[in-house]
C-alpha atoms as a PDB file:
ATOM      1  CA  UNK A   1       0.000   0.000   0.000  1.00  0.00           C
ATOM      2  CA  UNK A   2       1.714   3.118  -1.109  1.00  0.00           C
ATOM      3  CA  UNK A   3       0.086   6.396  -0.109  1.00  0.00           C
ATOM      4  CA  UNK A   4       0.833   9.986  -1.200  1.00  0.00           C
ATOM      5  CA  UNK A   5       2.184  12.753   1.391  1.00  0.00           C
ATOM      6  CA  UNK A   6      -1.171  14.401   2.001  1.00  0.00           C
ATOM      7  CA  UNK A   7      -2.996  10.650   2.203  1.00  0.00           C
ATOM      8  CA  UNK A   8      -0.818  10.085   4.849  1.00  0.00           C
ATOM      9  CA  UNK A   9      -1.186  13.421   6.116  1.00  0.00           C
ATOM     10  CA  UNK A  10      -5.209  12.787   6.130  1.00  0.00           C
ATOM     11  CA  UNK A  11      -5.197   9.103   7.705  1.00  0.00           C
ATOM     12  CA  UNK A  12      -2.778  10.180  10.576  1.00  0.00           C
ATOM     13  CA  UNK A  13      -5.935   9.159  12.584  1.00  0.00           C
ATOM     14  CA  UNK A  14      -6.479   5.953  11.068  1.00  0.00           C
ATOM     15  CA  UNK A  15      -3.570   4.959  10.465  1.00  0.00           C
ATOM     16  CA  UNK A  16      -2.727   5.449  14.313  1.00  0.00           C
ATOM     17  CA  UNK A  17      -5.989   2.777  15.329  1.00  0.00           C
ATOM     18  CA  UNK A  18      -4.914   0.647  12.695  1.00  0.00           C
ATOM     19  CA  UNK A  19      -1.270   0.684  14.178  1.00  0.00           C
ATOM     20  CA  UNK A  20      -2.928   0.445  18.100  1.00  0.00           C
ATOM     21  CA  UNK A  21      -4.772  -2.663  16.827  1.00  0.00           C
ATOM     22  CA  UNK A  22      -2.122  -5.023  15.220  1.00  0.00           C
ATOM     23  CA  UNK A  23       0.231  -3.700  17.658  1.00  0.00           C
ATOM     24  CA  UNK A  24      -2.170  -5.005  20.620  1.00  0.00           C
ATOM     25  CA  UNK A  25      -2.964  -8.236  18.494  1.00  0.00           C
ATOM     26  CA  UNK A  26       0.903  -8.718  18.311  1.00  0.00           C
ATOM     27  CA  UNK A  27       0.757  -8.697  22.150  1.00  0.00           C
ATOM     28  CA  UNK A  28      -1.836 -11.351  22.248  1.00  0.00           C
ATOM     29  CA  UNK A  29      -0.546 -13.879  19.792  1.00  0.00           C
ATOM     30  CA  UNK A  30       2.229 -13.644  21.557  1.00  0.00           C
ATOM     31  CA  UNK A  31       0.895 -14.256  25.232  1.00  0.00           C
ATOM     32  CA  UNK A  32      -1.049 -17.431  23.323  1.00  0.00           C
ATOM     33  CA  UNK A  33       2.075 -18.915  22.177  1.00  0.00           C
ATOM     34  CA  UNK A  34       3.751 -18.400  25.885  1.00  0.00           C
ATOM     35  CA  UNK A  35       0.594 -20.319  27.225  1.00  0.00           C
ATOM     36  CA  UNK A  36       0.973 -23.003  24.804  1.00  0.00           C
ATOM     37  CA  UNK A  37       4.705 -23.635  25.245  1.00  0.00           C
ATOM     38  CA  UNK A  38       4.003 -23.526  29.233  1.00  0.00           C
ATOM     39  CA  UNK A  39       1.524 -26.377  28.606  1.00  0.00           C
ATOM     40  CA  UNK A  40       3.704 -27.838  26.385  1.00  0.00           C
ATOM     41  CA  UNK A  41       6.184 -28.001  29.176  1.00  0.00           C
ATOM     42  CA  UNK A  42       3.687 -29.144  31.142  1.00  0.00           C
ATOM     43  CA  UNK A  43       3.173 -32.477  28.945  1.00  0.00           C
ATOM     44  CA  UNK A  44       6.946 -32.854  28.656  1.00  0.00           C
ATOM     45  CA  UNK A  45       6.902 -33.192  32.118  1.00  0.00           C
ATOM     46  CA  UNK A  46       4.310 -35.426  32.563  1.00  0.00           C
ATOM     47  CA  UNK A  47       5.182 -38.199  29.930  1.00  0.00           C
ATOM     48  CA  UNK A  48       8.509 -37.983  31.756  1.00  0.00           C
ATOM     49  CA  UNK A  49       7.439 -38.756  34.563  1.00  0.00           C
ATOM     50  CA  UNK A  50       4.673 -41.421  33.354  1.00  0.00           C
ATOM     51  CA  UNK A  51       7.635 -43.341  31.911  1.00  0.00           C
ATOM     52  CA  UNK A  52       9.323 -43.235  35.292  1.00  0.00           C
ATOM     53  CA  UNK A  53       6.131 -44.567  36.878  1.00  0.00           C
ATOM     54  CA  UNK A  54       6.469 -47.426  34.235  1.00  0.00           C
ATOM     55  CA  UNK A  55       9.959 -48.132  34.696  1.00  0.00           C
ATOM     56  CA  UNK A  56       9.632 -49.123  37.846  1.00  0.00           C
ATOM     57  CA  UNK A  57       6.972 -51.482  37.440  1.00  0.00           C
ATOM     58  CA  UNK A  58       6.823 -55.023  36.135  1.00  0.00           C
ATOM     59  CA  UNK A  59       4.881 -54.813  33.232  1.00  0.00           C
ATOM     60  CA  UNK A  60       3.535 -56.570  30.146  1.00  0.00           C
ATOM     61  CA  UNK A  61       6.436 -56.121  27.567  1.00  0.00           C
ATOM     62  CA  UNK A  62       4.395 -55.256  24.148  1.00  0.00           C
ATOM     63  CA  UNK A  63       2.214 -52.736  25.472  1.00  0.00           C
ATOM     64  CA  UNK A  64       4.562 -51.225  28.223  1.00  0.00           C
ATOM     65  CA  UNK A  65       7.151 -50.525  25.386  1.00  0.00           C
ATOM     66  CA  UNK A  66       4.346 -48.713  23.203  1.00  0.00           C
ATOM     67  CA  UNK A  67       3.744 -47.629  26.243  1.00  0.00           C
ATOM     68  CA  UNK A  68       7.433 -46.457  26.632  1.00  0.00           C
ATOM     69  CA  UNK A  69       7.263 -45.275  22.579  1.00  0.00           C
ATOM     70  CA  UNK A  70       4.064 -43.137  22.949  1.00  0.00           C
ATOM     71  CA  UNK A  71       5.748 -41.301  25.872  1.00  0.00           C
ATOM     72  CA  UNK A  72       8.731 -40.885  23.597  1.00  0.00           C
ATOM     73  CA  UNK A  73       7.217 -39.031  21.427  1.00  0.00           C
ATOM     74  CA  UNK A  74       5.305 -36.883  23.900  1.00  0.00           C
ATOM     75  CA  UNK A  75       8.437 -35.573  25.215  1.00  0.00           C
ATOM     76  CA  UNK A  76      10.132 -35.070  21.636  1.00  0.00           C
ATOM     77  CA  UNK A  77       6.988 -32.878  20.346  1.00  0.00           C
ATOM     78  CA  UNK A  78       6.814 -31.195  23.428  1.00  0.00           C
ATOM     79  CA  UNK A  79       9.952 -30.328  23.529  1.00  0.00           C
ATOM     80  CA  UNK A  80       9.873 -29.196  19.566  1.00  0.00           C
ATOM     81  CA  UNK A  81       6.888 -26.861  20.539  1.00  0.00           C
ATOM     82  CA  UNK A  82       9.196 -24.272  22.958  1.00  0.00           C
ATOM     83  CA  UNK A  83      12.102 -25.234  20.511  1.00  0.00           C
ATOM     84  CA  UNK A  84      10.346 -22.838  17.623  1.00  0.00           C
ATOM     85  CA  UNK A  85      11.757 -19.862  16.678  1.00  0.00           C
ATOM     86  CA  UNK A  86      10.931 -17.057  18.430  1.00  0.00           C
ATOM     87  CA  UNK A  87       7.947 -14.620  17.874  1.00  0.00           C
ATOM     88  CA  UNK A  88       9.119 -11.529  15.885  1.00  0.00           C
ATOM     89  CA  UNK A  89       8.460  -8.222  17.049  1.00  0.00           C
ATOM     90  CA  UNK A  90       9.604  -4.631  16.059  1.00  0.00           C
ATOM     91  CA  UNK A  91      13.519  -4.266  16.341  1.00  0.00           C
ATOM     92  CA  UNK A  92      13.729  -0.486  18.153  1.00  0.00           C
ATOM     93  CA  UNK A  93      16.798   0.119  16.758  1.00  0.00           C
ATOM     94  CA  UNK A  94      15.828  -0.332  13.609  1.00  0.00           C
ATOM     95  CA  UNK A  95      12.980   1.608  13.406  1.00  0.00           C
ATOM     96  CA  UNK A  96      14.274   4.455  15.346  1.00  0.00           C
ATOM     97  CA  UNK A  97      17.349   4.267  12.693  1.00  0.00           C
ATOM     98  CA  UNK A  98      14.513   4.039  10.111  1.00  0.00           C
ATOM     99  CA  UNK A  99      11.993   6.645  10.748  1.00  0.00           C
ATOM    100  CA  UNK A 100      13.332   8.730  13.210  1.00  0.00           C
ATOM    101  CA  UNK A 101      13.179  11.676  10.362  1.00  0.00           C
ATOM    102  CA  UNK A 102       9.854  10.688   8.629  1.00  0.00           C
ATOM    103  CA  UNK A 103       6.612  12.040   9.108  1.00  0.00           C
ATOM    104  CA  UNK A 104       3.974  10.365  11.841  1.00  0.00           C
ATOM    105  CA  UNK A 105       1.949   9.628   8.723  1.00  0.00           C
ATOM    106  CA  UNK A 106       4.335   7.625   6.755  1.00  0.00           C
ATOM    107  CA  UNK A 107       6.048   6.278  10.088  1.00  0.00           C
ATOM    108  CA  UNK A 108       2.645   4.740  11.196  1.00  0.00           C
ATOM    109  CA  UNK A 109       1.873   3.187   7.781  1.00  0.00           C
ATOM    110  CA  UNK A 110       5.543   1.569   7.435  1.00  0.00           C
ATOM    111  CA  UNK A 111       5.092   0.223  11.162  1.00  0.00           C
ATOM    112  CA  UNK A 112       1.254  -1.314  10.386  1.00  0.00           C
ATOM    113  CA  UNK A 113       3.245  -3.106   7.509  1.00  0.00           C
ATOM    114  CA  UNK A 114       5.492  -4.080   9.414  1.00  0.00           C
ATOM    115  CA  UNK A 115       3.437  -5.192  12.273  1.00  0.00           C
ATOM    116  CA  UNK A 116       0.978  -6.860   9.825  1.00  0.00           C
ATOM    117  CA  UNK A 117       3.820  -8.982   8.069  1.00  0.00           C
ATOM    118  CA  UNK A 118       5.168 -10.164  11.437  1.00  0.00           C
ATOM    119  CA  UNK A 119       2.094 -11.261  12.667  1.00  0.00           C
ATOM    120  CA  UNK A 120       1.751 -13.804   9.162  1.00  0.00           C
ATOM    121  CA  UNK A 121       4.982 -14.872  10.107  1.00  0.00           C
ATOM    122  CA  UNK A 122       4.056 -15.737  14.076  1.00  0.00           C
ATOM    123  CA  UNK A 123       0.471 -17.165  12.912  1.00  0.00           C
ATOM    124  CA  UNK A 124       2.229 -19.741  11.294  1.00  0.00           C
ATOM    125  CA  UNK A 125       4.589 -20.535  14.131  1.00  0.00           C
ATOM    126  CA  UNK A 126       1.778 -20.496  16.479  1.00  0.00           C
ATOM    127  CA  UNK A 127      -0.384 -23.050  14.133  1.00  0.00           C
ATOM    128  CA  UNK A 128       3.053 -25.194  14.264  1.00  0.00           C
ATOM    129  CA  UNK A 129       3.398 -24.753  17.990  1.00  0.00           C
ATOM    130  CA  UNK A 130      -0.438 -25.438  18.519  1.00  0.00           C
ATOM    131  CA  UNK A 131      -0.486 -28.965  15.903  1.00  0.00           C
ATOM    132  CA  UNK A 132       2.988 -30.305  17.976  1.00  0.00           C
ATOM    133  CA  UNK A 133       1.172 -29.460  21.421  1.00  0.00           C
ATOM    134  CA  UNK A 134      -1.743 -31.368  20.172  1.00  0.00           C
ATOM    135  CA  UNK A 135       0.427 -34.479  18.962  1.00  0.00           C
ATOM    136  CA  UNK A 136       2.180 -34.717  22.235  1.00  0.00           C
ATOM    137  CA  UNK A 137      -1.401 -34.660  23.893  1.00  0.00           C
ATOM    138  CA  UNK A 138      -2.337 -37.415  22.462  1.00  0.00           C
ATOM    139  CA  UNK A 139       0.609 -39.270  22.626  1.00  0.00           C
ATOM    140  CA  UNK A 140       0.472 -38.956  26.169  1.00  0.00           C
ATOM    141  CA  UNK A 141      -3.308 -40.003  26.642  1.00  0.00           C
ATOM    142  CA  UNK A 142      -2.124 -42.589  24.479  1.00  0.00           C
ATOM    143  CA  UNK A 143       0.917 -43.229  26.923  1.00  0.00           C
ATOM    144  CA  UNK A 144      -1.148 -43.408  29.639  1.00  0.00           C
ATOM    145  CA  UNK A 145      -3.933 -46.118  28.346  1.00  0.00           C
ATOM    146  CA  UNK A 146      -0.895 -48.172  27.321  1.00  0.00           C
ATOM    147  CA  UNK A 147       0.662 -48.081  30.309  1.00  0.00           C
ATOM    148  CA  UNK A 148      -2.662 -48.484  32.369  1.00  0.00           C
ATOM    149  CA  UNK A 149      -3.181 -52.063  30.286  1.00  0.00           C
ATOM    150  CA  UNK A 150       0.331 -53.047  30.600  1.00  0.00           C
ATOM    151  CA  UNK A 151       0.424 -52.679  33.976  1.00  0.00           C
ATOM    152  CA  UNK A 152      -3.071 -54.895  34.410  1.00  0.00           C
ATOM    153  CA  UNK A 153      -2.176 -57.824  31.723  1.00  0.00           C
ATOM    154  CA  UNK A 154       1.230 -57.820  33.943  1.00  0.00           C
ATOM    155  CA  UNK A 155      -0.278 -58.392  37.183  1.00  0.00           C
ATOM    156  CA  UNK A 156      -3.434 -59.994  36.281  1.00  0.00           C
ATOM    157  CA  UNK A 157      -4.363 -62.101  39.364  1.00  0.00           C
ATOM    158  CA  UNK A 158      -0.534 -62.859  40.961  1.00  0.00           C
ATOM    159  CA  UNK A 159       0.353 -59.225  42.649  1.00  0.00           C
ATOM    160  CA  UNK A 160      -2.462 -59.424  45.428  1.00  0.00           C
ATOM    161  CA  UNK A 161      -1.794 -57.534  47.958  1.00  0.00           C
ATOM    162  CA  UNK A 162      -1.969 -59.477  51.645  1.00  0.00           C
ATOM    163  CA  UNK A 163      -2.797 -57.971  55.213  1.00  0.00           C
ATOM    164  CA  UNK A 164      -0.312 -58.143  57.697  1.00  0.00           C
ATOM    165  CA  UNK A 165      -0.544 -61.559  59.500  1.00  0.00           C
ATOM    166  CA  UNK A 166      -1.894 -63.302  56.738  1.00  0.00           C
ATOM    167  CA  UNK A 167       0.166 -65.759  54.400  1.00  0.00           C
ATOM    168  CA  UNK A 168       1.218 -65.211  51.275  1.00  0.00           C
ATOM    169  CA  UNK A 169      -0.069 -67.334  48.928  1.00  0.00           C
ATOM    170  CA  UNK A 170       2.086 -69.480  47.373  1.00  0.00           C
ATOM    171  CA  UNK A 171       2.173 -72.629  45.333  1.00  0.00           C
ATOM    172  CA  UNK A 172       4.435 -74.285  47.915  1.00  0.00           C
ATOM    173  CA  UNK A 173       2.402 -73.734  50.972  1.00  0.00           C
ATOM    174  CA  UNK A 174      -0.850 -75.786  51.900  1.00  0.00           C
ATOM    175  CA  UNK A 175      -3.952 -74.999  50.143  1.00  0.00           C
ATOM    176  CA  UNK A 176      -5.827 -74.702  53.858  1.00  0.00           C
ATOM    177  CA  UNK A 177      -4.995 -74.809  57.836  1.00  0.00           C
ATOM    178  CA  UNK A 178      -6.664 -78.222  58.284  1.00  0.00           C
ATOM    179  CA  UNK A 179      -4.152 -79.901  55.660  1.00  0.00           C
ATOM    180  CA  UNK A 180      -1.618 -78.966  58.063  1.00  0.00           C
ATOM    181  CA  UNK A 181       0.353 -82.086  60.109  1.00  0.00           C
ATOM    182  CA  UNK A 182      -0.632 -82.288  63.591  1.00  0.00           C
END
């Protein structure tokens, strides 16, 4: 959009919302993307520590290692969403270097462009961040329903539990008190 002096001159005003407005909408795509990688993190952590949990279990090998897997790849997409590049933003050097001599009008109309062109370029990081966050989600749900039937085709009906006092069950002792010698 090129504009002529007195255009520029004339939509001082609106160019000045417009400017407010993508400058503010800047702000909040970038506050969404900090809330995504902090959930991100959040998932990271949690398949981590799933995997732990599994580790130091007996389980059923097939599904505790998809089990294992799904984690995996919880933790490497979660990881990739905070690994991104980073939001851009206006470089203050560079537009004080730039415009410090123009007029408002043509100084407000180079910085919507600017702004406007920067926040194409974060939407698409964002909708990267947002589709990794939302692999690694699943993968962990997935981890978790894995590990969950692992865990209960492992044990199945040999890791009772006993109170204290009672015997443990056992294929060596006697199937009842009265088949005890006297």
């Amino acid at each position: 959009m090129t504009m002529t002096p007195q255009e520029l001159k004339d939509q001082k005003e609106t160019l000045e919302l417009i400017n407010s407005e993508i400058a503010a909408r800047l702000a909040r795509q970038s506050e969404s993307g900090a809330k995504v990688d902090t959930k991100a993190i959040f998932l990271v952590g949690f398949a981590a520590t799933a995997a732990q949990f599994l580790a130091s279990r007996s389980f059923e090998p097939f599904t505790g290692t998809a089990a294992f897997a799904a984690y995996a790849v919880a933790v490497g997409f979660g990881i990739s969403v905070f690994n991104l590049a980073e939001y851009e933003d206006i470089k203050p050097r560079e537009v004080l270097d730039t415009y410090a001599l123009s007029e408002k009008g043509a100084t407000l109309g180079a910085l919507a462009g600017t702004r406007v062109g920067m926040f194409e370029k974060n939407a698409r990081v964002h909708q990267r961040k947002t589709k990794r966050w939302t692999v690694a989600l699943a993968a962990v749900a997935a981890g978790i329903v894995l590990s969950t039937v692992s865990l209960v085709l492992h044990t199945g009906g040999h890791d009772k539990r006993t109170e204290p006092g009672e015997p443990v069950p056992s294929s060596s002792a006697p199937a009842s008190p009265s088949a005890q010698p006297h």
